[in-house]
Protein backbone atom coordinates (compact mmCIF):
# COMPACT_ATOMS: atom_id res chain seq x y z
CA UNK A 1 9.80 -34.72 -78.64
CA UNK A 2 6.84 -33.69 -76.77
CA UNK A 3 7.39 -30.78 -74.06
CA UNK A 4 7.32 -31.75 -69.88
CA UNK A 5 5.05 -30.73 -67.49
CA UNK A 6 6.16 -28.41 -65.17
CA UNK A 7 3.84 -26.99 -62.27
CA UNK A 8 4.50 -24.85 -58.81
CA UNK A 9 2.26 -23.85 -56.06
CA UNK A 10 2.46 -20.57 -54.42
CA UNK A 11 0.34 -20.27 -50.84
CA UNK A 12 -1.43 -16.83 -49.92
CA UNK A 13 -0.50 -16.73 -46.31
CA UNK A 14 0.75 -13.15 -45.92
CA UNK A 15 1.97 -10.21 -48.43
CA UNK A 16 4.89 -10.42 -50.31
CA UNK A 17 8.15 -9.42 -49.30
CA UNK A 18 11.69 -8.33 -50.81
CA UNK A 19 12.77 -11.81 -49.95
CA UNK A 20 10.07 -13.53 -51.83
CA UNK A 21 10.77 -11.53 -54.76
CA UNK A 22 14.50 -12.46 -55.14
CA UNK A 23 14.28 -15.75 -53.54
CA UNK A 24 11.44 -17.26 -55.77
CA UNK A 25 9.61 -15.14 -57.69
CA UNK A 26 12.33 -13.59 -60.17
CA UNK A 27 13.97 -16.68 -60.51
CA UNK A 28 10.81 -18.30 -61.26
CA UNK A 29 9.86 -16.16 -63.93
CA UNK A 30 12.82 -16.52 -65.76
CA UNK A 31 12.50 -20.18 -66.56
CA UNK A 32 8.60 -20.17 -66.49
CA UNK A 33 8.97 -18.57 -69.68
CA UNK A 34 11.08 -21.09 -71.35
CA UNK A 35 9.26 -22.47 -74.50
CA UNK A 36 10.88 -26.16 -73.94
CA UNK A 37 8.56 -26.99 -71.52
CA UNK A 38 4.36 -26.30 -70.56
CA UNK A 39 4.71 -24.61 -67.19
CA UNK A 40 2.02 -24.40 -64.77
CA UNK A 41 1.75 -22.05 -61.64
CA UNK A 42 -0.97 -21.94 -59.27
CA UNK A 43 -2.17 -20.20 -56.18
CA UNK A 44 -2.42 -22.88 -53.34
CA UNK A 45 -5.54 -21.36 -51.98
CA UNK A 46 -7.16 -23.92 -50.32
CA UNK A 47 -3.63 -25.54 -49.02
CA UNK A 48 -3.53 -21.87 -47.16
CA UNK A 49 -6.86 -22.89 -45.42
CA UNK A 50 -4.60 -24.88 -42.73
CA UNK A 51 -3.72 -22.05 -41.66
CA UNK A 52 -5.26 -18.35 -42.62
CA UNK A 53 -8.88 -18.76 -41.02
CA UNK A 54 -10.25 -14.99 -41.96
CA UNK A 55 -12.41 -15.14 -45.04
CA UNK A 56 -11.49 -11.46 -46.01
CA UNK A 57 -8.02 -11.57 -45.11
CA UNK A 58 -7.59 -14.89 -46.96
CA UNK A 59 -9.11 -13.19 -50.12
CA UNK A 60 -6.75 -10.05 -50.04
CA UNK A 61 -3.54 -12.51 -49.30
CA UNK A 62 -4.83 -14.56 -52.85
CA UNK A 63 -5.45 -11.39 -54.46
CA UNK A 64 -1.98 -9.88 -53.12
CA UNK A 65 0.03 -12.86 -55.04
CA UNK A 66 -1.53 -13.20 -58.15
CA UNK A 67 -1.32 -9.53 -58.47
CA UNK A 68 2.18 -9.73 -57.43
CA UNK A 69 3.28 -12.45 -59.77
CA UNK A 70 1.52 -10.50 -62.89
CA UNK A 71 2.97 -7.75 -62.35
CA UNK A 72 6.35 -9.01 -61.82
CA UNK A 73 5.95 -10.49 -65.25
CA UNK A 74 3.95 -13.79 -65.47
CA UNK A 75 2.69 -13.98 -68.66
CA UNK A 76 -0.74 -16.00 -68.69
CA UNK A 77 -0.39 -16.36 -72.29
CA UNK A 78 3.06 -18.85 -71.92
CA UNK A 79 2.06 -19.57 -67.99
CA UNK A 80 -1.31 -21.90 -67.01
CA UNK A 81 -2.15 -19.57 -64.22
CA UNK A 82 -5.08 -20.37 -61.76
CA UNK A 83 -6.03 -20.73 -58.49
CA UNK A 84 -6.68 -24.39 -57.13
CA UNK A 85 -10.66 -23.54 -55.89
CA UNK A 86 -11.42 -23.01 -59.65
CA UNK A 87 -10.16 -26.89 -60.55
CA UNK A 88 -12.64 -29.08 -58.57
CA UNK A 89 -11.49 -32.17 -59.83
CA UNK A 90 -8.53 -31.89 -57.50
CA UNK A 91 -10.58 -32.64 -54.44
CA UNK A 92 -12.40 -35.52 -56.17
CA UNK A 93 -8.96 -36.82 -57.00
CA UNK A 94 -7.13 -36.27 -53.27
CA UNK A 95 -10.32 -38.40 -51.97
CA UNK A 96 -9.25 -40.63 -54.40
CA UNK A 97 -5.65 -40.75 -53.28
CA UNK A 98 -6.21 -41.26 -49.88
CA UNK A 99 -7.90 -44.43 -50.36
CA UNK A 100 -4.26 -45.74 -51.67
CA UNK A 101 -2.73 -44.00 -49.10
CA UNK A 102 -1.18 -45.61 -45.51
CA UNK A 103 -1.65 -43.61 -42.52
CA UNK A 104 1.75 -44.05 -41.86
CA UNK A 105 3.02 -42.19 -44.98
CA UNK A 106 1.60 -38.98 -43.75
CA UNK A 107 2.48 -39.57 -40.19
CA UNK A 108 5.99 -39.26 -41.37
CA UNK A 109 5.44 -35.88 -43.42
CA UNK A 110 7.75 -32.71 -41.80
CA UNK A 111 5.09 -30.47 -40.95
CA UNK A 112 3.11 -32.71 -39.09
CA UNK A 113 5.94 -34.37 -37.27
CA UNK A 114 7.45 -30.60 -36.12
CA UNK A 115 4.32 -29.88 -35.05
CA UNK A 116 3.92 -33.01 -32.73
CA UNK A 117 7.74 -32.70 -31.86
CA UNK A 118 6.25 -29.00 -30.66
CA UNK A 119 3.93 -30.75 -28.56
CA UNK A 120 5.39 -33.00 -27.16
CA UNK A 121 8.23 -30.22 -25.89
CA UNK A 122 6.22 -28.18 -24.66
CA UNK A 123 4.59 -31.02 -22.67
CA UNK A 124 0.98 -31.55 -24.00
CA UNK A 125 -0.79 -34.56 -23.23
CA UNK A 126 -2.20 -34.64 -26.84
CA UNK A 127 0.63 -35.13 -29.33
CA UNK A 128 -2.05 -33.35 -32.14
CA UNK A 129 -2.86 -30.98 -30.11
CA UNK A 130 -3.99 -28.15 -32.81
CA UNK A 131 -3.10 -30.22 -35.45
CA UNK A 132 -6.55 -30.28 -37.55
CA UNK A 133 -7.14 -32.91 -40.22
CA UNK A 134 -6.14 -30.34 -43.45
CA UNK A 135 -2.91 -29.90 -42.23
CA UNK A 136 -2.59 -33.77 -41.53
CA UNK A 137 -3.63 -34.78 -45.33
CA UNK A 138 -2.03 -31.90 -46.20
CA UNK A 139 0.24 -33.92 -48.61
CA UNK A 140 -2.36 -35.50 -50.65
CA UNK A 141 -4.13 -32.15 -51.81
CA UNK A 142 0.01 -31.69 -53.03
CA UNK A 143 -0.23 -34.59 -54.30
CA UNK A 144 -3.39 -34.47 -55.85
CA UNK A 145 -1.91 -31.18 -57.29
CA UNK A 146 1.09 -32.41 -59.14
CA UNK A 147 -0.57 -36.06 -59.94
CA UNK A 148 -4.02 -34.49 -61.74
CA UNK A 149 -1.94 -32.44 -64.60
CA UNK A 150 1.17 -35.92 -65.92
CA UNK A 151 3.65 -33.59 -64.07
CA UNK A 152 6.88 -34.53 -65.06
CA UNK A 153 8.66 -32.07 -62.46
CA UNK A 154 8.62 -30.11 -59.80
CA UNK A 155 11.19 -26.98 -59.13
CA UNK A 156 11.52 -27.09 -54.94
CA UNK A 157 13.90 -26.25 -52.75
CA UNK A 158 15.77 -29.48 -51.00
CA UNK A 159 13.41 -28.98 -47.77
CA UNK A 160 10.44 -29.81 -49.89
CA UNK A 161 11.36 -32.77 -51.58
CA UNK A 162 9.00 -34.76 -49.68
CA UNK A 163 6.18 -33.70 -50.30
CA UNK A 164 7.50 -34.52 -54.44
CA UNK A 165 8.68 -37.77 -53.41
CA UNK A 166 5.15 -38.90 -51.45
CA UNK A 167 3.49 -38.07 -54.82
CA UNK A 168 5.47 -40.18 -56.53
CA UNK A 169 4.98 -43.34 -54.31
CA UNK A 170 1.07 -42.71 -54.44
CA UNK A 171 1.57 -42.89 -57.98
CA UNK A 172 3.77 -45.56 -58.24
CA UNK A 173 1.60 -47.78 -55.65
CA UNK A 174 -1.46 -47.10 -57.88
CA UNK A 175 0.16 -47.92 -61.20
CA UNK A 176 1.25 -51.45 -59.44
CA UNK A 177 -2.11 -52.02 -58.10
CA UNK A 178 -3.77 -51.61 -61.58
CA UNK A 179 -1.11 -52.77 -63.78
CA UNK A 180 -0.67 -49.74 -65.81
CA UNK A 181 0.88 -46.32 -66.27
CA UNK A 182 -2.96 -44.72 -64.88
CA UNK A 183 -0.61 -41.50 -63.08
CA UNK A 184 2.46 -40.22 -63.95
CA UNK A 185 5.33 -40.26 -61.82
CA UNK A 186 6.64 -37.18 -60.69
CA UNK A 187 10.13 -35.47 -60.13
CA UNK A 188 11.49 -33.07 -58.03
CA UNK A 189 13.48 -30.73 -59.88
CA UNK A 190 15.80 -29.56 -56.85
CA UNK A 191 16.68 -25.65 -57.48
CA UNK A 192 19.79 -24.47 -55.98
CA UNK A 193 20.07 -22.60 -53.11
CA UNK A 194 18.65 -19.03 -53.86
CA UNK A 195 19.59 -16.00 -52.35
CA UNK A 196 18.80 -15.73 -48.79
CA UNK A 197 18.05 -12.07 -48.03
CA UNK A 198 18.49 -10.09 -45.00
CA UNK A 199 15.89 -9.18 -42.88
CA UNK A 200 15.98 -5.52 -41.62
CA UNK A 201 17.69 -6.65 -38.52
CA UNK A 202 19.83 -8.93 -39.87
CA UNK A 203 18.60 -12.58 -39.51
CA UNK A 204 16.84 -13.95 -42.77
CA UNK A 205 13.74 -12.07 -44.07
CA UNK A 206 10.52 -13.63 -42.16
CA UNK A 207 7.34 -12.37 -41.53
CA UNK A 208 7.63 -14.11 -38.08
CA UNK A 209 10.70 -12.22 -37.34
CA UNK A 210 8.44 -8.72 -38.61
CA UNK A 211 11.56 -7.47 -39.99
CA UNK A 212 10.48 -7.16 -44.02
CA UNK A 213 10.57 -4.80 -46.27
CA UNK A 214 6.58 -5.30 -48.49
CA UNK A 215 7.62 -5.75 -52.11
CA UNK A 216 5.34 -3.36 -53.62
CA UNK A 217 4.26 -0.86 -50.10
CA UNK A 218 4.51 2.61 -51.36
CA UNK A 219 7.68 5.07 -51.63
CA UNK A 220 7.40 6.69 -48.47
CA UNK A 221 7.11 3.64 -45.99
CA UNK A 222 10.25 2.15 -48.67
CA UNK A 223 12.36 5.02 -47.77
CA UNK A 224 11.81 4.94 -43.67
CA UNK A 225 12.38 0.70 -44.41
CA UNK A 226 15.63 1.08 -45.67
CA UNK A 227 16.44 3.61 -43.43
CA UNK A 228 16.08 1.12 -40.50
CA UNK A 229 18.28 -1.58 -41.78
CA UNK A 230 20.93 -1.78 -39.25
CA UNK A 231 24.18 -0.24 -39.70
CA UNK A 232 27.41 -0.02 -37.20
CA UNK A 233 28.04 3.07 -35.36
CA UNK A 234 31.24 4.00 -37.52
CA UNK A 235 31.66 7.90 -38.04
CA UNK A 236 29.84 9.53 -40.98
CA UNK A 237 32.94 9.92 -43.01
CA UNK A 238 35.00 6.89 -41.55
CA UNK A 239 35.56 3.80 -44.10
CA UNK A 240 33.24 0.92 -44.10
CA UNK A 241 33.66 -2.55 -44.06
CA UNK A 242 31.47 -3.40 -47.00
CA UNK A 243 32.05 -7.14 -45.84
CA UNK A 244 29.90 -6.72 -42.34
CA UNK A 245 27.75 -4.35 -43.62
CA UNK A 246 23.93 -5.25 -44.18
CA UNK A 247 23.51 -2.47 -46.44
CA UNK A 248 25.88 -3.81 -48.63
CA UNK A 249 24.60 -7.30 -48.77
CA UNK A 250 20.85 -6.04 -49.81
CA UNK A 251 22.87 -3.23 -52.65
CA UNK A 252 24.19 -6.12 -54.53
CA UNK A 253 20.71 -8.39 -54.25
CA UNK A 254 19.42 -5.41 -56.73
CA UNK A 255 22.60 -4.44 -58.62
CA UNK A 256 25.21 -5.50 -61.22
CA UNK A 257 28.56 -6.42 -60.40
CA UNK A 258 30.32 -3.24 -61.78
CA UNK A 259 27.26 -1.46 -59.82
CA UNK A 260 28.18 -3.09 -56.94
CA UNK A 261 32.50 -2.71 -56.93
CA UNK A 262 31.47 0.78 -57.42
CA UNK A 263 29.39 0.80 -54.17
CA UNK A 264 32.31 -0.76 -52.62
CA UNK A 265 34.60 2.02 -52.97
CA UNK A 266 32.08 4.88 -52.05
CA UNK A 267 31.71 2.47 -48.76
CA UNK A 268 35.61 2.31 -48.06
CA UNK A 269 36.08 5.38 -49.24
CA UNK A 270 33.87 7.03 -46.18
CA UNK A 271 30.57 7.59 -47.32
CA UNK A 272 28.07 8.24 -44.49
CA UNK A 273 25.29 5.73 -43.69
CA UNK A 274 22.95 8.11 -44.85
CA UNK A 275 23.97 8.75 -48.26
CA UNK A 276 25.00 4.45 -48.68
CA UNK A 277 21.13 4.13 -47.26
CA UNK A 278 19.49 7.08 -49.79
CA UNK A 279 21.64 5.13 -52.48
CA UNK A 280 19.85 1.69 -51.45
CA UNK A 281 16.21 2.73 -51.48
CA UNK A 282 16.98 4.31 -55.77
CA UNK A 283 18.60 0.93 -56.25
CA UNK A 284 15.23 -0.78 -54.97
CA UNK A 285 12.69 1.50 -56.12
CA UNK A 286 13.89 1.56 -59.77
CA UNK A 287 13.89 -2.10 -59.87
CA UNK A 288 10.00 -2.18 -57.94
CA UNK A 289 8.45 0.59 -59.20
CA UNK A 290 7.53 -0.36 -62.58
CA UNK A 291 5.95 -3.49 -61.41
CA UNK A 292 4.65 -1.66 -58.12
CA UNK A 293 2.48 0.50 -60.54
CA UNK A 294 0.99 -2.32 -62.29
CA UNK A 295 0.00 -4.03 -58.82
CA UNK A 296 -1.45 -0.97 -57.99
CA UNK A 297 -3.81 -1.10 -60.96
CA UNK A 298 -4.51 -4.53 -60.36
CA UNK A 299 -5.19 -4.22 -56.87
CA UNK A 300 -7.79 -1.36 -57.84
CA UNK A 301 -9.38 -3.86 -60.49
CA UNK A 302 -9.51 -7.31 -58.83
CA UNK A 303 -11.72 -8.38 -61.62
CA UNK A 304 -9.32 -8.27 -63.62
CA UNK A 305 -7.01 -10.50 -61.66
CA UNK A 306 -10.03 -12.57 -61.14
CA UNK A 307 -10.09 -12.62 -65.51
CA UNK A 308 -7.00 -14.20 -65.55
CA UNK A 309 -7.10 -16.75 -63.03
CA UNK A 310 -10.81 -18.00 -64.31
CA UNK A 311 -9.21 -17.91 -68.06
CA UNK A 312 -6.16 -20.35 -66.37
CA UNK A 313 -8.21 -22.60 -64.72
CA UNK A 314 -10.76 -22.94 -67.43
CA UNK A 315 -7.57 -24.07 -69.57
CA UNK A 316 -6.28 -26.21 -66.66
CA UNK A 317 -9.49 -28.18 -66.47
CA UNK A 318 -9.47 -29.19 -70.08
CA UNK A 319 -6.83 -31.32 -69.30
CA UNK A 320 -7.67 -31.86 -65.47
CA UNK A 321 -11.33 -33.35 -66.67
CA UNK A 322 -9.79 -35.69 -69.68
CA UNK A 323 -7.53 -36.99 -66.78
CA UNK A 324 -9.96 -37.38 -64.62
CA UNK A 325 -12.08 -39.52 -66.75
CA UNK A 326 -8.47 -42.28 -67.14
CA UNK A 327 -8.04 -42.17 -63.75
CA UNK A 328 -11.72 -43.09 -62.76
CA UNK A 329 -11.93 -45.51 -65.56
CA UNK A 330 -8.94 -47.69 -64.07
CA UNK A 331 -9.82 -46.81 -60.18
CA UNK A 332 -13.58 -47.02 -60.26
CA UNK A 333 -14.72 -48.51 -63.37
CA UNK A 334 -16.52 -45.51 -64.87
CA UNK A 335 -16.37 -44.35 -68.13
CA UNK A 336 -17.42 -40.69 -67.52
């Protein structure tokens, strides 16, 4: 039984949080390395393009999440691992995709839509009023994405199955249109809900909201983080309700159950805020700094992230230029 294609995008639009890490990343990584299947992970570089308009910033935010995804634990030896500006056939094949494409399909796609909706509230005469054409096609460089490498699935969260499902109807319009099987049809592989983490104020984690805590910032600015989170104003040695308490919630993101029922007590029992908070940051810093060290080293030696990535894609286009030379044979004639 031959293994299925698995892929996932990640987009460099900012540096990774606490609530990346636990809500995608670690997860991730656990079934990326399952031998069942051929799993391949990309950075979404030019998707972040839309958006991230600073050439240096946008190379220290692709940097930033390779780095962090190594040294979390990616290993490039079970893991295709590149970056999409190093696979050029993708472009050639979105072209190729939007010339099967109706208008309409994208003019229905979430992102667009919210961000005429946004327009439209805020009363601009010009429903696309910022909206420039990357982000409108936006779903065909996905598409492209998933379509170029026979995905079979693709792990997203039930917000993005969309952008699985217009894939899939570009594919399945093309293999009507030519009478064969020339793309495979793709599935989204819905992933249940992962943890939502706190922010330091208490609303989820979100750059936009500036409350996070950097996955991998050093010791020092960890320790004043945590001691920011908010707390109620209950007396040093008066019990706490572990149930309404933030500091709770983010102790048992990082520890085991027995860990955590242990916490528990020390909270009802009347432990200060202090000593629950200086408790916290060991709980996070064991678990980061292992991994912080390594993105350290890699952040010092971007060649060698740069090593990786060009070793992934050169691997990714083995396949990406045999594919490439079905799909133009059945679209275009050419045998080449």
């Amino acid at each position: 039984m031959s293994k299925k294609n698995i892929l996932t995008g990640i987009k460099p639009t900012g540096t990774p949080h606490i609530g990346n890490y636990l809500g995608a990343i670690k997860p991730a990584l656990k079934e990326m390395h399952n031998d069942m299947y051929n799993y391949k992970l990309f950075v979404a570089d030019y998707h972040a393009h839309t958006t991230v308009k600073d050439a240096k910033v946008f190379q220290e935010y692709v940097y930033e999440i390779a780095a962090t995804w190594l040294a979390c634990g990616l290993d490039p030896e079970k893991v295709t691992f590149y970056a999409q500006v190093d696979v050029p056939e993708l472009f050639e094949l979105t072209w190729l995709l939007a010339c099967h494409t109706p208008k309409g399909d994208l003019n229905r796609a979430h992102a667009y839509k919210a961000l005429v909706q946004a327009n439209v509230e805020k009363g601009n005469k010009d429903p696309d009023h910022g909206v420039n054409v990357g982000l409108f096609t936006y779903p065909l460089l996905m598409a492209a994405d998933i379509l170029l490498f026979d995905t079979n699935l693709v792990p997203v969260g039930k917000d993005q199955i969309q952008h699985v499902e217009i894939a899939r109807s570009i594919a399945s319009r093309i293999n009507a249109l030519y009478k064969t099987e020339v793309l495979v049809e793709p599935e989204a592989l819905v992933v249940d809900a992962v943890a939502v983490v706190p922010g330091l104020d208490g609303r989820k984690m979100s750059k936009s909201y500036d409350n996070t805590i950097p996955l991998f910032c050093p010791e020092k600015r960890l320790k004043k983080l945590v001691n920011r989170i908010t707390t109620d104003s209950s007396e040093p040695d008066a019990p706490k309700d572990p149930e309404n308490s933030l500091i709770f919630d983010y102790y048992k993101l990082f520890a085991s159950h027995k860990e955590s029922e242990a916490f528990k007590s020390q909270l009802m029992g009347g432990i200060s805020w202090g000593e629950a908070k200086a408790q916290l940051f060991e709980k996070i810093n064991d678990e980061v700094k292992g991994p912080r060290e390594i993105y350290n080293k890699l952040m010092e030696n971007k060649d060698q992230i740069d090593k990786f990535l060009k070793e992934g894609a050169e691997k990714a286009r083995v396949v990406a230029i045999e594919n490439m030379k079905r799909i133009r044979g059945h679209l275009l004639g050419y045998q080449k």
